[in-house]
PDB file of N, CA and C in Angstrom:
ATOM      1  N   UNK A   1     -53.628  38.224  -1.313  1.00  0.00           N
ATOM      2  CA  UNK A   1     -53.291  39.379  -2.115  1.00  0.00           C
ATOM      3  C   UNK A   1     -52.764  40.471  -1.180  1.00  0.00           C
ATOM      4  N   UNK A   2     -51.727  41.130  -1.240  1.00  0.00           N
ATOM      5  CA  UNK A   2     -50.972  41.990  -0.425  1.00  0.00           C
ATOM      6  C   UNK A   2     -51.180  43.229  -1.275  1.00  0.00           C
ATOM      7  N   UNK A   3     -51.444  43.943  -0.559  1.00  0.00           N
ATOM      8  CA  UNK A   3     -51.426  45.542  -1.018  1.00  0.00           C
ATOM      9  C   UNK A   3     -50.476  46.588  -0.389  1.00  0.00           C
ATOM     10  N   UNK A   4     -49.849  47.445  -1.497  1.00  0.00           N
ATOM     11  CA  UNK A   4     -48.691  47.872  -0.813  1.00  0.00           C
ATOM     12  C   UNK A   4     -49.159  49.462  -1.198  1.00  0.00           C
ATOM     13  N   UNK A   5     -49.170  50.211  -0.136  1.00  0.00           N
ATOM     14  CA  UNK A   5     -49.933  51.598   0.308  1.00  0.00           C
ATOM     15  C   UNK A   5     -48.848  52.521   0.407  1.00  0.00           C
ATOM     16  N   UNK A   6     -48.527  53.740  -0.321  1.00  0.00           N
ATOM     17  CA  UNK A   6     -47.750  54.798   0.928  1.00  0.00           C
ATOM     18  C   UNK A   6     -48.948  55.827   1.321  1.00  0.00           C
ATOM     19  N   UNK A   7     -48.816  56.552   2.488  1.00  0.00           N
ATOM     20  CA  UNK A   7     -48.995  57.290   2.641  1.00  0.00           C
ATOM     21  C   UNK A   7     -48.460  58.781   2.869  1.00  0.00           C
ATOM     22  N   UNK A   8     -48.797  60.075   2.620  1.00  0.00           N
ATOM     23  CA  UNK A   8     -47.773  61.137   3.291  1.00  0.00           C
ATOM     24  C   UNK A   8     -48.753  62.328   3.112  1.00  0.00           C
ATOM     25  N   UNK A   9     -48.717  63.122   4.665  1.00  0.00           N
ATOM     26  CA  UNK A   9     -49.407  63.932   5.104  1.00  0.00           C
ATOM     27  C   UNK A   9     -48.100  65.401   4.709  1.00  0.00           C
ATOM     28  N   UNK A  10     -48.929  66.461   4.283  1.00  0.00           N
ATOM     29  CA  UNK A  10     -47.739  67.523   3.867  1.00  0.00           C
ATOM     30  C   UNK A  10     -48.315  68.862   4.424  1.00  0.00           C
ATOM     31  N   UNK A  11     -47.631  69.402   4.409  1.00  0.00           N
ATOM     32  CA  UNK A  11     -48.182  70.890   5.475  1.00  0.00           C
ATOM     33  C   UNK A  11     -48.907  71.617   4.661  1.00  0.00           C
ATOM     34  N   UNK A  12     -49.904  71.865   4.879  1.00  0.00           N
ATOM     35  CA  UNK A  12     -50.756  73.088   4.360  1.00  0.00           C
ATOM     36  C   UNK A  12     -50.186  74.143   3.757  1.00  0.00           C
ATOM     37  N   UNK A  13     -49.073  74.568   4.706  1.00  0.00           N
ATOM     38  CA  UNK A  13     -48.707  76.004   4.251  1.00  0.00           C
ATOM     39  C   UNK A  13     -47.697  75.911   3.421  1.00  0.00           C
ATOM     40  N   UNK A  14     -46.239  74.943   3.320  1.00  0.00           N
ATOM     41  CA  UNK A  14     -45.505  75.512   2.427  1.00  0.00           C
ATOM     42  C   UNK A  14     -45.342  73.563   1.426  1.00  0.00           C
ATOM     43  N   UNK A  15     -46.572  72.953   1.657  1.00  0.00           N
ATOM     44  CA  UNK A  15     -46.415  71.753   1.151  1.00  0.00           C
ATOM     45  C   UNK A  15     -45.614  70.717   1.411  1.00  0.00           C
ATOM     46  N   UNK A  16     -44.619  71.018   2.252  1.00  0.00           N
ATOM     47  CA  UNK A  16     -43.560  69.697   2.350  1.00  0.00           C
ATOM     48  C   UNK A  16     -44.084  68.629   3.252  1.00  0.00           C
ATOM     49  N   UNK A  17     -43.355  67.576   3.572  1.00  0.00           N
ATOM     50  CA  UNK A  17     -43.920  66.147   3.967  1.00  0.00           C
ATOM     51  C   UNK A  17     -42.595  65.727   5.076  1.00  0.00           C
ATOM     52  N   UNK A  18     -41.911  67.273   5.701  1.00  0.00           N
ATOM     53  CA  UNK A  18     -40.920  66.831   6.271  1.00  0.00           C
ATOM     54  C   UNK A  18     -41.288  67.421   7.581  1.00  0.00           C
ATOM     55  N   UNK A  19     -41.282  66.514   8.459  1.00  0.00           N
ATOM     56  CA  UNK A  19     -41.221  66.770   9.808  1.00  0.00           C
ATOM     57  C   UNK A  19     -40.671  65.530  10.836  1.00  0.00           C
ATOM     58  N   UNK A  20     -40.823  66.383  11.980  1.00  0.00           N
ATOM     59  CA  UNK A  20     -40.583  65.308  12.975  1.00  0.00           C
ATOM     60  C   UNK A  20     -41.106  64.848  14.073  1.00  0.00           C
ATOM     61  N   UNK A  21     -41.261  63.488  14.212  1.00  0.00           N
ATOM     62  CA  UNK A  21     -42.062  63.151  15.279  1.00  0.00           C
ATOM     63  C   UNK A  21     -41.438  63.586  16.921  1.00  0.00           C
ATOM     64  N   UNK A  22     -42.069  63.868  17.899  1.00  0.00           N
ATOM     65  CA  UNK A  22     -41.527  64.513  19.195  1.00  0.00           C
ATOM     66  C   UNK A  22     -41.397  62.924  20.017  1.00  0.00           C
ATOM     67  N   UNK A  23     -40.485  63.104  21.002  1.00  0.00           N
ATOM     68  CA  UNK A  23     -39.976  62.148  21.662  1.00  0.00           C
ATOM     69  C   UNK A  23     -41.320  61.607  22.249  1.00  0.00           C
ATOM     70  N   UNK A  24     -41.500  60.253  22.860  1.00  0.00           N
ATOM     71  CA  UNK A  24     -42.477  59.967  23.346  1.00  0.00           C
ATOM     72  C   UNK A  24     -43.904  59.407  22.599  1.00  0.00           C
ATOM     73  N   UNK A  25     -43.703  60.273  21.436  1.00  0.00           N
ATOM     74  CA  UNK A  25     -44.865  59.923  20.783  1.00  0.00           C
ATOM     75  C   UNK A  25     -46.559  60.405  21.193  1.00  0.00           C
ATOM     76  N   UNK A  26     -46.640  60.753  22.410  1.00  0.00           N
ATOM     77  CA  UNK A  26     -47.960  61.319  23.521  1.00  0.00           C
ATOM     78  C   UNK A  26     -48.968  61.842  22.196  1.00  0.00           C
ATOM     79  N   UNK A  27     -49.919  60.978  22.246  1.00  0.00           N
ATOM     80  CA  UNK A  27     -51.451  61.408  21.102  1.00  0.00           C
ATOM     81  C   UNK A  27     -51.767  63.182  21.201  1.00  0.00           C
ATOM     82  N   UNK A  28     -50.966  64.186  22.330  1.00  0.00           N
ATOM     83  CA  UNK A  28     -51.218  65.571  21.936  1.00  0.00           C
ATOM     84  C   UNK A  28     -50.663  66.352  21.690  1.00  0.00           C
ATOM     85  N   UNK A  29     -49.186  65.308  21.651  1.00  0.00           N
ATOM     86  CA  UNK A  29     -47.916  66.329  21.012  1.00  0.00           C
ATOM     87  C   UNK A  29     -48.152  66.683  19.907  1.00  0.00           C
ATOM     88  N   UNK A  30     -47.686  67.917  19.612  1.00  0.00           N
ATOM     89  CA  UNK A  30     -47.555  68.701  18.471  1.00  0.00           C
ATOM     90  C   UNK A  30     -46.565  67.902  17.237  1.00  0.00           C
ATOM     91  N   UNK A  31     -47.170  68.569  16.178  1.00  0.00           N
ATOM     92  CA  UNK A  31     -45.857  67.990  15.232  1.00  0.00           C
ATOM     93  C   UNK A  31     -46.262  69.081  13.907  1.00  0.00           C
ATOM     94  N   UNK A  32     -44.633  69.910  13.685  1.00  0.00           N
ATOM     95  CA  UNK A  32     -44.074  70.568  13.308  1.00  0.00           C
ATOM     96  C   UNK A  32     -43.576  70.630  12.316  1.00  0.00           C
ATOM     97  N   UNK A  33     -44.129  71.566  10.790  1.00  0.00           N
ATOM     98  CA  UNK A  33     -43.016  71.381   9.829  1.00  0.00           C
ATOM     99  C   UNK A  33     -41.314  71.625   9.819  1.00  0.00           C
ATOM    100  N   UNK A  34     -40.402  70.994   9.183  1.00  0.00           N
ATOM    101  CA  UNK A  34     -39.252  71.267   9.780  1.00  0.00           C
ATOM    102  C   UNK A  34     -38.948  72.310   8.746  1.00  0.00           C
ATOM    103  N   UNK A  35     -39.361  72.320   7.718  1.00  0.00           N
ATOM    104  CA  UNK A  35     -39.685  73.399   6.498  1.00  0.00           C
ATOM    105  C   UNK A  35     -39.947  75.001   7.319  1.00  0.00           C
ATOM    106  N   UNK A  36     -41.260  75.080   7.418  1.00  0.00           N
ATOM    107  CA  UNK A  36     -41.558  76.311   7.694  1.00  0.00           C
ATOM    108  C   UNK A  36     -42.203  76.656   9.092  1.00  0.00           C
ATOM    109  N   UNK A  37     -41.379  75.463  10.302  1.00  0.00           N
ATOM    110  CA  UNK A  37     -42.057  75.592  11.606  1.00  0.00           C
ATOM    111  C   UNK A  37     -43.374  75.447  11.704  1.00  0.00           C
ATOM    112  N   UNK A  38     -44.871  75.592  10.664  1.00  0.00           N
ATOM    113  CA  UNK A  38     -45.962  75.548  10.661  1.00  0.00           C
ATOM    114  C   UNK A  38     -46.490  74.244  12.296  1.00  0.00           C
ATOM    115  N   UNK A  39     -47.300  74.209  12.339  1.00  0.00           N
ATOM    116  CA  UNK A  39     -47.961  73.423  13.257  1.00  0.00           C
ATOM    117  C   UNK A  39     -48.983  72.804  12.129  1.00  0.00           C
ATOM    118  N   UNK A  40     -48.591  71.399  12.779  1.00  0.00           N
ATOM    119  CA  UNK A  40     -49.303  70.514  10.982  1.00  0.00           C
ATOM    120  C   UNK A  40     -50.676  69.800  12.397  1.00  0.00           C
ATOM    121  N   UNK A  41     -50.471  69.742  13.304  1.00  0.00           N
ATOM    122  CA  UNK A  41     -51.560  69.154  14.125  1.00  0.00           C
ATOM    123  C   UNK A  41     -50.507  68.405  15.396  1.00  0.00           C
ATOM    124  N   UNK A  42     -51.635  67.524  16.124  1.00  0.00           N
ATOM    125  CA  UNK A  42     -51.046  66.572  17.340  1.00  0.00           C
ATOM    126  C   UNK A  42     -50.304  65.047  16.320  1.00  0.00           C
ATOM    127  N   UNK A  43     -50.215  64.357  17.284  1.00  0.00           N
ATOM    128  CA  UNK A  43     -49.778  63.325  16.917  1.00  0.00           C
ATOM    129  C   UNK A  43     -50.756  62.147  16.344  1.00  0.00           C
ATOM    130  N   UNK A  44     -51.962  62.447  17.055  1.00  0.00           N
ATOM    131  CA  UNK A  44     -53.248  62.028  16.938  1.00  0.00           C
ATOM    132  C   UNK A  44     -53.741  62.124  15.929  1.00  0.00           C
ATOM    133  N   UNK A  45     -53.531  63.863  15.547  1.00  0.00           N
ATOM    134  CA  UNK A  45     -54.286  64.013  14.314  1.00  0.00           C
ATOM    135  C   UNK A  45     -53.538  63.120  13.061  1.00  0.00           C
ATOM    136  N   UNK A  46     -52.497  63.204  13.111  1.00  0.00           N
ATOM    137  CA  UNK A  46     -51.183  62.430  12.237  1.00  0.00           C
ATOM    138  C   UNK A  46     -51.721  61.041  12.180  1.00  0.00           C
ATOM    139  N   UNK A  47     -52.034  60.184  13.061  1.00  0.00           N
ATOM    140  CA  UNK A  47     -52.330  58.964  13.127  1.00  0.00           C
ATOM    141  C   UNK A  47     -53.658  59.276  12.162  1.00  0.00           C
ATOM    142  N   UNK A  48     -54.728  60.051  12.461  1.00  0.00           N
ATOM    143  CA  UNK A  48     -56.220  59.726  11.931  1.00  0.00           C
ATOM    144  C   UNK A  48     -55.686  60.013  10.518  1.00  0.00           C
ATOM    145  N   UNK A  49     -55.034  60.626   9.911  1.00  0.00           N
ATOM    146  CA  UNK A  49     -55.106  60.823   8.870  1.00  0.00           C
ATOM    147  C   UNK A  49     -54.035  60.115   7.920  1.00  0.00           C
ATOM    148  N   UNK A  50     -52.897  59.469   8.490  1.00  0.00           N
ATOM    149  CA  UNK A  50     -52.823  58.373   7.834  1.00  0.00           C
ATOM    150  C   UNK A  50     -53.515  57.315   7.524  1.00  0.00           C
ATOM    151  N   UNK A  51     -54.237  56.704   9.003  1.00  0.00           N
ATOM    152  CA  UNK A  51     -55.540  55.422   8.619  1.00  0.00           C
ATOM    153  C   UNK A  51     -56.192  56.402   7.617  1.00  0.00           C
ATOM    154  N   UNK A  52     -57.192  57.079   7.701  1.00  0.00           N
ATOM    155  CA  UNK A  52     -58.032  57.814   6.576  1.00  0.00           C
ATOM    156  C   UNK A  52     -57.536  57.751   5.246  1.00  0.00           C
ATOM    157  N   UNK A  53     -55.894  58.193   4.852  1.00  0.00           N
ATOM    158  CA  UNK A  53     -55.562  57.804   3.770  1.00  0.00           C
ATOM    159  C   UNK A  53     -55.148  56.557   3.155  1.00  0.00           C
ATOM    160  N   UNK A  54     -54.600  55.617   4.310  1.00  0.00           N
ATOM    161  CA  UNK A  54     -54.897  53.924   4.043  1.00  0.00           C
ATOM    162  C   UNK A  54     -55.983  53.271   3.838  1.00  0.00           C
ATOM    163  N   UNK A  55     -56.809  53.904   4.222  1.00  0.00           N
ATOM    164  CA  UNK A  55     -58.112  53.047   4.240  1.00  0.00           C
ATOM    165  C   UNK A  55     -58.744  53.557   2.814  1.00  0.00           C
ATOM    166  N   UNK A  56     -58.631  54.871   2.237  1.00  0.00           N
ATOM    167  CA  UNK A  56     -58.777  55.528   0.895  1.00  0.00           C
ATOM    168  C   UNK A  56     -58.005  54.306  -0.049  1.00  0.00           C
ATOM    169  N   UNK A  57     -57.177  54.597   0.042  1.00  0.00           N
ATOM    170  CA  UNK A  57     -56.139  53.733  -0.796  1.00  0.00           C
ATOM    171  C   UNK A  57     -56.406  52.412  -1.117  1.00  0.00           C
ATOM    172  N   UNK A  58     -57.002  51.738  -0.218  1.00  0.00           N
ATOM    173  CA  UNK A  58     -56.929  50.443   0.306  1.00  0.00           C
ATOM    174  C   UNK A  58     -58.271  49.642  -0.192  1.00  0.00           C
ATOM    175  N   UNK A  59     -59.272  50.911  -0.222  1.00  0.00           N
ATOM    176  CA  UNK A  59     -60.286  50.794  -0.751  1.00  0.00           C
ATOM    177  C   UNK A  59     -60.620  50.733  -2.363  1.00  0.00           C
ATOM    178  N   UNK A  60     -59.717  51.781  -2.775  1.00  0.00           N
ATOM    179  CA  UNK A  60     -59.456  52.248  -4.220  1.00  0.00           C
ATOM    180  C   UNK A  60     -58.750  50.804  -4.566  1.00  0.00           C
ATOM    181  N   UNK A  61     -57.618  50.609  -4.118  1.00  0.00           N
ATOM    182  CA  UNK A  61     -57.197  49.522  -4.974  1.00  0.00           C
ATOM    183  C   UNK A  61     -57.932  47.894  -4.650  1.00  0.00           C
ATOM    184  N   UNK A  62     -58.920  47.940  -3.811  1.00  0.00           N
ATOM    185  CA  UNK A  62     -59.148  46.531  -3.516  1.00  0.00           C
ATOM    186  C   UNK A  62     -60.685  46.802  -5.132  1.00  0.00           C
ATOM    187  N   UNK A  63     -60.972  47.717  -5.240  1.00  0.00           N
ATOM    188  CA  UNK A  63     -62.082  48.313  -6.218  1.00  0.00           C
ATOM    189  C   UNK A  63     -61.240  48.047  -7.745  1.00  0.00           C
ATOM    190  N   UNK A  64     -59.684  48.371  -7.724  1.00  0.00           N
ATOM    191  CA  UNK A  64     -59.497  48.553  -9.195  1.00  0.00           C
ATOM    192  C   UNK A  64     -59.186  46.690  -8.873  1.00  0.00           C
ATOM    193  N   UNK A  65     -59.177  45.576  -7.954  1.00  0.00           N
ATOM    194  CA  UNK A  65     -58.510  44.398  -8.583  1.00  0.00           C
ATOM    195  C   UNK A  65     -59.959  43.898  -8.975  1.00  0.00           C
ATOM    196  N   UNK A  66     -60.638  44.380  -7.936  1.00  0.00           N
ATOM    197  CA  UNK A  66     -62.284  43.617  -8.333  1.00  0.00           C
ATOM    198  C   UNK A  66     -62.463  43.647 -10.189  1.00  0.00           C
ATOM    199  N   UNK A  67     -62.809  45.221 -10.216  1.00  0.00           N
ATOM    200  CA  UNK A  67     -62.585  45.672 -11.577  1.00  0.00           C
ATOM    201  C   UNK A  67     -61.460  44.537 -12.250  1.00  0.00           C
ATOM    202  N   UNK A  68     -60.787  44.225 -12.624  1.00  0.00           N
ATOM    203  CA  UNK A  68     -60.032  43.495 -13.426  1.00  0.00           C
ATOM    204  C   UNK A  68     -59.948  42.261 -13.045  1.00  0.00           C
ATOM    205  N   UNK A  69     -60.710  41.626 -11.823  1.00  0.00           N
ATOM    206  CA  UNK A  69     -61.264  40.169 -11.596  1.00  0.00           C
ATOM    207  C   UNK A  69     -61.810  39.910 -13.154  1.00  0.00           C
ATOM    208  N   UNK A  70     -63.551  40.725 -13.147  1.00  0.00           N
ATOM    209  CA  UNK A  70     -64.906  40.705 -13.385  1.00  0.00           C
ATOM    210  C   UNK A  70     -64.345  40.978 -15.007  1.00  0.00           C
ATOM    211  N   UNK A  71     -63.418  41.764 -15.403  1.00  0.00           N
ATOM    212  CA  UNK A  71     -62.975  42.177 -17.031  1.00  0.00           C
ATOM    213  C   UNK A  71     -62.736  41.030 -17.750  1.00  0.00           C
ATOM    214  N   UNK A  72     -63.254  40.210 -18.823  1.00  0.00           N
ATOM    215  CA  UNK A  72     -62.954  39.343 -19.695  1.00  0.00           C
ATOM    216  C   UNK A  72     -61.747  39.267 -20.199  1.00  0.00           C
ATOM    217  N   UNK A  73     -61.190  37.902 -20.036  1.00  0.00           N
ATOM    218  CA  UNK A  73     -59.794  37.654 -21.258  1.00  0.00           C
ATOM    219  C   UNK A  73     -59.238  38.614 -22.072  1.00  0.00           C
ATOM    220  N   UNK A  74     -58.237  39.368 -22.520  1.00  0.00           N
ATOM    221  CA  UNK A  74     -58.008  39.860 -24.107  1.00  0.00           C
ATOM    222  C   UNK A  74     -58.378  38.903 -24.635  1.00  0.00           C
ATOM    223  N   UNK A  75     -58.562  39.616 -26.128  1.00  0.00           N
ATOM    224  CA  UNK A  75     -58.937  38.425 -27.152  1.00  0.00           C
ATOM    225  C   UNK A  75     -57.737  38.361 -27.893  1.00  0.00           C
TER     226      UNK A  75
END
């Protein structure tokens, strides 16, 4: 069974989901709304909180197939 997840982290301050990752990738680079310049966290933090929201997700839907395993036939 394949489960297909998005995730998207959005800036606090003016909501958008647009930024850009900094060259290199380094776990303490900054990363930047391209919206409103805000500072959304490191790169690190970006990583934890995608797993956190995959693993949400991932959890939720492995819960709703169980749920409709265990649900009887229509009649």
């Amino acid at each position: 069974m394949a489960l297909d997840i998005s995730v998207e982290v959005h800036c606090g301050t003016c909501g958008s989901a647009n930024y850009s990752l900094p060259a290199g990738m380094a776990d303490e680079a900054p990363i930047v709304c391209n919206d409103c310049s805000d500072r959304l966290g490191s790169v690190a933090e970006l990583k934890a909180e995608m797993i956190g929201q995959a693993q949400a997700h991932s959890a939720e839907a492995l819960r709703n197939q169980l749920d409709r395993i265990g649900d009887p036939p229509p009649a």
